[in-house]
Each structure stands twice: as structure tokens, then as C-alpha cells.
C-alpha atoms as a PDB file:
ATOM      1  CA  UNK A   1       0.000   0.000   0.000  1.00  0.00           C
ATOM      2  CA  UNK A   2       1.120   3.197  -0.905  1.00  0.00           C
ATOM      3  CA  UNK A   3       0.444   6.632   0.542  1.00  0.00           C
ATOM      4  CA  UNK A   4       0.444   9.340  -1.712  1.00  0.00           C
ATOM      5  CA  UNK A   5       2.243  13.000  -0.477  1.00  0.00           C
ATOM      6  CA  UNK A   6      -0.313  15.728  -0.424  1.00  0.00           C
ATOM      7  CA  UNK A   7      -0.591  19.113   1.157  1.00  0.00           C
ATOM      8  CA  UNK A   8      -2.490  17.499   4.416  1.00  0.00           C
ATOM      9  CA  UNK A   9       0.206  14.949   5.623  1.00  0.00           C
ATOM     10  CA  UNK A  10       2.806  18.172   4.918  1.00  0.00           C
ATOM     11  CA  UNK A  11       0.749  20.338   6.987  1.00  0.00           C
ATOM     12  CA  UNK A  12       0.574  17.248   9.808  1.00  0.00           C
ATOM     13  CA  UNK A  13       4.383  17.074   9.688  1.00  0.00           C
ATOM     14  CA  UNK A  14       5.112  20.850   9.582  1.00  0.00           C
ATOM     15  CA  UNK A  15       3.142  20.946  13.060  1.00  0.00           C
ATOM     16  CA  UNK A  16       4.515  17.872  14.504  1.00  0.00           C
ATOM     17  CA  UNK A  17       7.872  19.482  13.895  1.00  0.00           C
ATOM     18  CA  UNK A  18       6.511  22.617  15.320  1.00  0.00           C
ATOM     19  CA  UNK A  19       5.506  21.137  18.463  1.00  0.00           C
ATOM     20  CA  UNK A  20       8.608  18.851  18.866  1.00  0.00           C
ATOM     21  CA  UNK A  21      10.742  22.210  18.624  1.00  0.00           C
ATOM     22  CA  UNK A  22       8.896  23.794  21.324  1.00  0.00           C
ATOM     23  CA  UNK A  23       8.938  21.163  23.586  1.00  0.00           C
ATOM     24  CA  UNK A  24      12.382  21.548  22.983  1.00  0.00           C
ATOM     25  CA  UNK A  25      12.548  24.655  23.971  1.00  0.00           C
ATOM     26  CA  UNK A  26      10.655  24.083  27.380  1.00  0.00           C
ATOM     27  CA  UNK A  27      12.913  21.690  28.579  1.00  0.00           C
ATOM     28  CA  UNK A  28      16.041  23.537  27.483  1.00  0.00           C
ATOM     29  CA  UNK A  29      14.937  26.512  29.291  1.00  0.00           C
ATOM     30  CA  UNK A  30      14.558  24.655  33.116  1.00  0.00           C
ATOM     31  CA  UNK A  31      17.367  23.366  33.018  1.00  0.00           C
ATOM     32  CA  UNK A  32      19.261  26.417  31.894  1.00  0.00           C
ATOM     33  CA  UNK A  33      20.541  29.057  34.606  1.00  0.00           C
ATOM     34  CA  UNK A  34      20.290  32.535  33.898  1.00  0.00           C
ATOM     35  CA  UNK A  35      22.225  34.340  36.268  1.00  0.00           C
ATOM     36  CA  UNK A  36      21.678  38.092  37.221  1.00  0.00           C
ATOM     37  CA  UNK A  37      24.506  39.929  37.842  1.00  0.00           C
ATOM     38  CA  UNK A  38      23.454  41.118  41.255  1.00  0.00           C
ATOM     39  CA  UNK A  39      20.698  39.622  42.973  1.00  0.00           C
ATOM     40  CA  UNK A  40      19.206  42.868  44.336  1.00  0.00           C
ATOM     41  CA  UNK A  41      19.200  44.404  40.780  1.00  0.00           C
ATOM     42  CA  UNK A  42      16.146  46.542  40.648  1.00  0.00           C
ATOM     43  CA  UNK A  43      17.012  48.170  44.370  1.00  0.00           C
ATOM     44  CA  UNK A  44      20.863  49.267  43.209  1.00  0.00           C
ATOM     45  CA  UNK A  45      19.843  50.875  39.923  1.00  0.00           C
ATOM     46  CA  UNK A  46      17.370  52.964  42.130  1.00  0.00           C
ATOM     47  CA  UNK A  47      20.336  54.256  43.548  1.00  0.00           C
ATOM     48  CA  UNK A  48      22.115  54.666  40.706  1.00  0.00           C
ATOM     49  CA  UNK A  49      22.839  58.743  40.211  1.00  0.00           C
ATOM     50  CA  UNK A  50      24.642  58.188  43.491  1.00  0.00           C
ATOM     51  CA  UNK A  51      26.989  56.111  41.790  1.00  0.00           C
ATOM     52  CA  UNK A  52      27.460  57.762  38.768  1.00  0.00           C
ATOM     53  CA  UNK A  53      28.228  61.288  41.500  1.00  0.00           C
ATOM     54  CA  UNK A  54      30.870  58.395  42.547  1.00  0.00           C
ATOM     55  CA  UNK A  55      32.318  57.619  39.692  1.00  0.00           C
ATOM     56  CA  UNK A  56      32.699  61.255  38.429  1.00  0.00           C
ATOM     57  CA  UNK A  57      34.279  62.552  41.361  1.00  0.00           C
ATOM     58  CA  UNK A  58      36.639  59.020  40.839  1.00  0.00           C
ATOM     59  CA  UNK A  59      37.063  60.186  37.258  1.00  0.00           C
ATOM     60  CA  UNK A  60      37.616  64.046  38.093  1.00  0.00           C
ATOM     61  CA  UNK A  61      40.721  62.768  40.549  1.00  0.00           C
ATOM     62  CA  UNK A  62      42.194  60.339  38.126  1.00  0.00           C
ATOM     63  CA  UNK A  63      42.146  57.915  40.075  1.00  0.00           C
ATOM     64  CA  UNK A  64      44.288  54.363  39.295  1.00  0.00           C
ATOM     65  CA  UNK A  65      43.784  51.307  41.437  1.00  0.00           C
ATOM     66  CA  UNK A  66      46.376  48.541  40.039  1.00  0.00           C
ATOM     67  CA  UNK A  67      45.680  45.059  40.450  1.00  0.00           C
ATOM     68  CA  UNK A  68      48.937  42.796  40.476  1.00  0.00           C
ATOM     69  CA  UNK A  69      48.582  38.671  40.968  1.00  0.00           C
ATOM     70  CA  UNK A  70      51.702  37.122  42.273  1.00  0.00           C
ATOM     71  CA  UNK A  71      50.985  33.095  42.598  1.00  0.00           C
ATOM     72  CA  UNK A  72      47.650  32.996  45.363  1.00  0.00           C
ATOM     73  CA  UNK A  73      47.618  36.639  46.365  1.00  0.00           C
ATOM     74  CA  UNK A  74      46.146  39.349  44.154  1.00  0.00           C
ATOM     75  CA  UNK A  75      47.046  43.143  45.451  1.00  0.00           C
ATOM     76  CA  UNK A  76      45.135  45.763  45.562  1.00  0.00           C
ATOM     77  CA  UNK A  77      47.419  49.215  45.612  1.00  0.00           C
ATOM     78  CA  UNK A  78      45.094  52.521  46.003  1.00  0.00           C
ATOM     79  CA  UNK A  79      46.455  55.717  44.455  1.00  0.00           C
ATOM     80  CA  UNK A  80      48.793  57.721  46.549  1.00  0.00           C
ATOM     81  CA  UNK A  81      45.999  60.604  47.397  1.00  0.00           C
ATOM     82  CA  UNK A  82      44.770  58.063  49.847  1.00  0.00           C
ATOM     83  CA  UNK A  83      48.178  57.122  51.791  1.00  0.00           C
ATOM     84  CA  UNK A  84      47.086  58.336  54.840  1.00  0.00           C
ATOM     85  CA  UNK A  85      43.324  58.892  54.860  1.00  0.00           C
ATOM     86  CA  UNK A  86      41.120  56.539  56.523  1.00  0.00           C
ATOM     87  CA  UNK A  87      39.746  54.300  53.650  1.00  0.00           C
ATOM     88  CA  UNK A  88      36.272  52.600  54.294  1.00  0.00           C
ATOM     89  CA  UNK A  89      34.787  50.335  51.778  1.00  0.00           C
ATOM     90  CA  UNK A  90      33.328  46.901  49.518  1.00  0.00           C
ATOM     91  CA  UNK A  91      35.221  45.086  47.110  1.00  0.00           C
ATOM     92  CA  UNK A  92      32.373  43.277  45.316  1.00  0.00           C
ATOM     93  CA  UNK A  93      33.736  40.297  43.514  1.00  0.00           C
ATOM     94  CA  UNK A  94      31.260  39.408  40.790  1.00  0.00           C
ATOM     95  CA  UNK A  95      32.016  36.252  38.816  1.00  0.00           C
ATOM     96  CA  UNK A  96      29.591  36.548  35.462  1.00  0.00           C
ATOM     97  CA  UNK A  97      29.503  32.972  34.340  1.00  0.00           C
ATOM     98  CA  UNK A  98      28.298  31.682  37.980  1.00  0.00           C
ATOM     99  CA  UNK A  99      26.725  34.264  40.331  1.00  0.00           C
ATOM    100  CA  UNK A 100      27.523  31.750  43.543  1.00  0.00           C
ATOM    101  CA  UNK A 101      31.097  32.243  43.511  1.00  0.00           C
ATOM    102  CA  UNK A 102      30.324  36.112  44.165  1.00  0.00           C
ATOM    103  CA  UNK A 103      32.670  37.564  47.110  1.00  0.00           C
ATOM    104  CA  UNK A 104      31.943  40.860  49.062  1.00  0.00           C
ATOM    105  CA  UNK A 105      35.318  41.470  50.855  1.00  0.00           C
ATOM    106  CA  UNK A 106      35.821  44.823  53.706  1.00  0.00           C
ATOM    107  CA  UNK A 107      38.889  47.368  52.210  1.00  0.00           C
ATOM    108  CA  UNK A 108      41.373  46.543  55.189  1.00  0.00           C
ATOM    109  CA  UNK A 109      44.440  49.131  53.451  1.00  0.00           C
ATOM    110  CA  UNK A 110      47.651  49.121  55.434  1.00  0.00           C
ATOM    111  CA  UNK A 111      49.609  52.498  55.661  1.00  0.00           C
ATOM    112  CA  UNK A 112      50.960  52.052  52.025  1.00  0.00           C
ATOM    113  CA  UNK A 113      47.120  52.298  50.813  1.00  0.00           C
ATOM    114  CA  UNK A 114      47.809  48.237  49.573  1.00  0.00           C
ATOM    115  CA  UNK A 115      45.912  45.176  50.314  1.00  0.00           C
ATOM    116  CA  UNK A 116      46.115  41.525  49.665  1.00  0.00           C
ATOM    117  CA  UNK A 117      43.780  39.320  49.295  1.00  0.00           C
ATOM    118  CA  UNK A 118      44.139  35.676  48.989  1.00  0.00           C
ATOM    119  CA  UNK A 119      43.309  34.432  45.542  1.00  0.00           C
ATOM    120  CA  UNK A 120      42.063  30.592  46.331  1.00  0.00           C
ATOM    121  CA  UNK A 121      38.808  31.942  47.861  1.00  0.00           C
ATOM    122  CA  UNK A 122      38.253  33.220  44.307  1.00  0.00           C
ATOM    123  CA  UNK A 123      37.347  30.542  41.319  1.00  0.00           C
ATOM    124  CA  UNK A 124      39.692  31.054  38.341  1.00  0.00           C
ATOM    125  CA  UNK A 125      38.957  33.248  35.077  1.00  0.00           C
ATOM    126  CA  UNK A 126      37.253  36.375  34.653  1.00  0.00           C
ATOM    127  CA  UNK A 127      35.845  38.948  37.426  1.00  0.00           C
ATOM    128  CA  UNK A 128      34.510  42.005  36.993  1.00  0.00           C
ATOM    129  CA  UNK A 129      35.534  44.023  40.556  1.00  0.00           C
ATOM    130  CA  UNK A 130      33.584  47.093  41.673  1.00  0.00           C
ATOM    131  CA  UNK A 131      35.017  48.952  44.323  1.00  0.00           C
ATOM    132  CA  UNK A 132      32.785  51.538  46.177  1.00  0.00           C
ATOM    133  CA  UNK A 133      34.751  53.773  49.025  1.00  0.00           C
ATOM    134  CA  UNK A 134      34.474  56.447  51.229  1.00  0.00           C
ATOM    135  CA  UNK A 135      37.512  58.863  52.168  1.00  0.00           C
ATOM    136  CA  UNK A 136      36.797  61.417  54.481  1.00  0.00           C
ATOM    137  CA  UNK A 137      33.933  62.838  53.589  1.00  0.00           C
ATOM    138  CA  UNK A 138      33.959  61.611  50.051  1.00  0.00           C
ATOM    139  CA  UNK A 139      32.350  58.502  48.258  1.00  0.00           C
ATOM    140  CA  UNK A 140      34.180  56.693  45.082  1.00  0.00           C
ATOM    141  CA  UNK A 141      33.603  53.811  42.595  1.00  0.00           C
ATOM    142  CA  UNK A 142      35.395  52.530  40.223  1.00  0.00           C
ATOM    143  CA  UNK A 143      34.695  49.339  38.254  1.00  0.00           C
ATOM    144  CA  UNK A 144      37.375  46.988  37.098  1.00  0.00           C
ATOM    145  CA  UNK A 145      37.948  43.789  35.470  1.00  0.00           C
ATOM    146  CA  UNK A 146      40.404  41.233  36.377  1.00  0.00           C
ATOM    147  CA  UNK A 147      41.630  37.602  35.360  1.00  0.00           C
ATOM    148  CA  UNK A 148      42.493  35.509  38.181  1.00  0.00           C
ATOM    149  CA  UNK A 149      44.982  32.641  36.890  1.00  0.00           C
END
């Protein structure tokens, strides 16, 4: 027995392939994560023209904070306008591909304005590090990004 090819058994296999994509689809998507890049999102960009007053007053000092990785310690030298001021402030670790291996570490300077920080609590590759300060009576940010071999 043969069954001829006509325009209803093309429609029944365009939809068949139609609803196998789609189911597809929905399965893909649970088990796929979509990480935000901060969990409280939608609260920080509220305040965000306090952080871009931060970042322009960062931008209007010239500001350079140098990373430099020697083996498992990553440091962290602040600019020299900062030697002896009493710096306060977040370094907010945040890894894009996997949001759990986010760090929040304290700025703990020493009288140099330099810090180390110990690299093995941080998962290899790419970091984007966002610094947010206060100096007397002055508040900073600066954004960086960073490969951690």
C-alpha cells in the first residue's frame, strides 16, 4: 500500500515538527541558569545617580587602582591621594559565568594604601571588581575587570 504526499500529511508534519521544537525549547529553558549579575538588581539601579556622583568625582581625581597577581595573592594598591586617609569600603567580587562564587570582601588598606587578598577563595577566570569607598567625607567607585589565573 502506498500513501500518496499531499498538502495534508505536509501540513501534519510541519506541526509535529513545530511542536517537537517547542517542547524543545521548554525543557532547554529549566534546566538552563540565567544568572543576574546582582541579585538585588532593581534596588541598586534605584540608587544609581549616586553612583554615577561616585564615579565622576573618581574620574575628576584620576584615580588608578592597580591590580597585580603574584601566585595565590592578588594586590590591591590605592592611588597615593589616599596614603594616609582613613579608607572605608566593599570590594564586590562578581564572577559573570556563575553568580555563587560572588565575594563581598571589607577594604582593610595598610599604611601604604595596599591590600592583599588571597586568591584561592576566588574561582579562576574572569571577574569584573567594583570597588565603592568612602575617604573622608567623600564617596568613590570605580569598576574593574580582572583575570584571576
Amino acid at each position: 500500500m502506498k500513501i500518496k504526499f499531499h498538502w495534508g500529511i505536509a501540513i501534519a508534519i510541519f506541526y509535529s515538527v513545530f511542536v517537537l521544537l517547542i517542547v524543545g525549547y521548554v525543557v532547554f529553558s529549566t534546566f538552563h541558569r540565567a544568572d543576574l549579575v546582582e541579585e538585588d538588581y532593581y534596588n541598586n539601579e534605584l540608587k544609581y545617580q549616586e553612583k554615577i556622583h561616585k564615579m565622576e568625582r573618581t574620574k575628576r581625581l584620576h584615580l588608578k587602582i592597580d591590580f597585580v597577581q603574584q601566585g595565590n595573592v592578588l594586590g590591591i594598591r590605592f592611588p597615593e591621594y589616599f596614603k594616609n586617609q582613613n579608607v572605608e569600603g566593599t570590594y564586590n567580587f562578581y564572577k559573570p559565568s556563575n553568580s555563587s562564587y560572588d565575594k563581598k570582601l571589607k577594604i582593610d588598606l595598610n599604611s601604604d594604601g595596599y591590600q592583599t587578598i588571597d586568591t584561592r577563595i576566588l574561582q579562576e577566570g574572569f571577574w569584573r571588581v567594583k570597588i565603592d569607598w568612602m575617604a573622608g567625607d567623600s564617596a568613590y567607585f570605580i569598576e574593574k575587570t580582572i583575570n584571576i589565573n
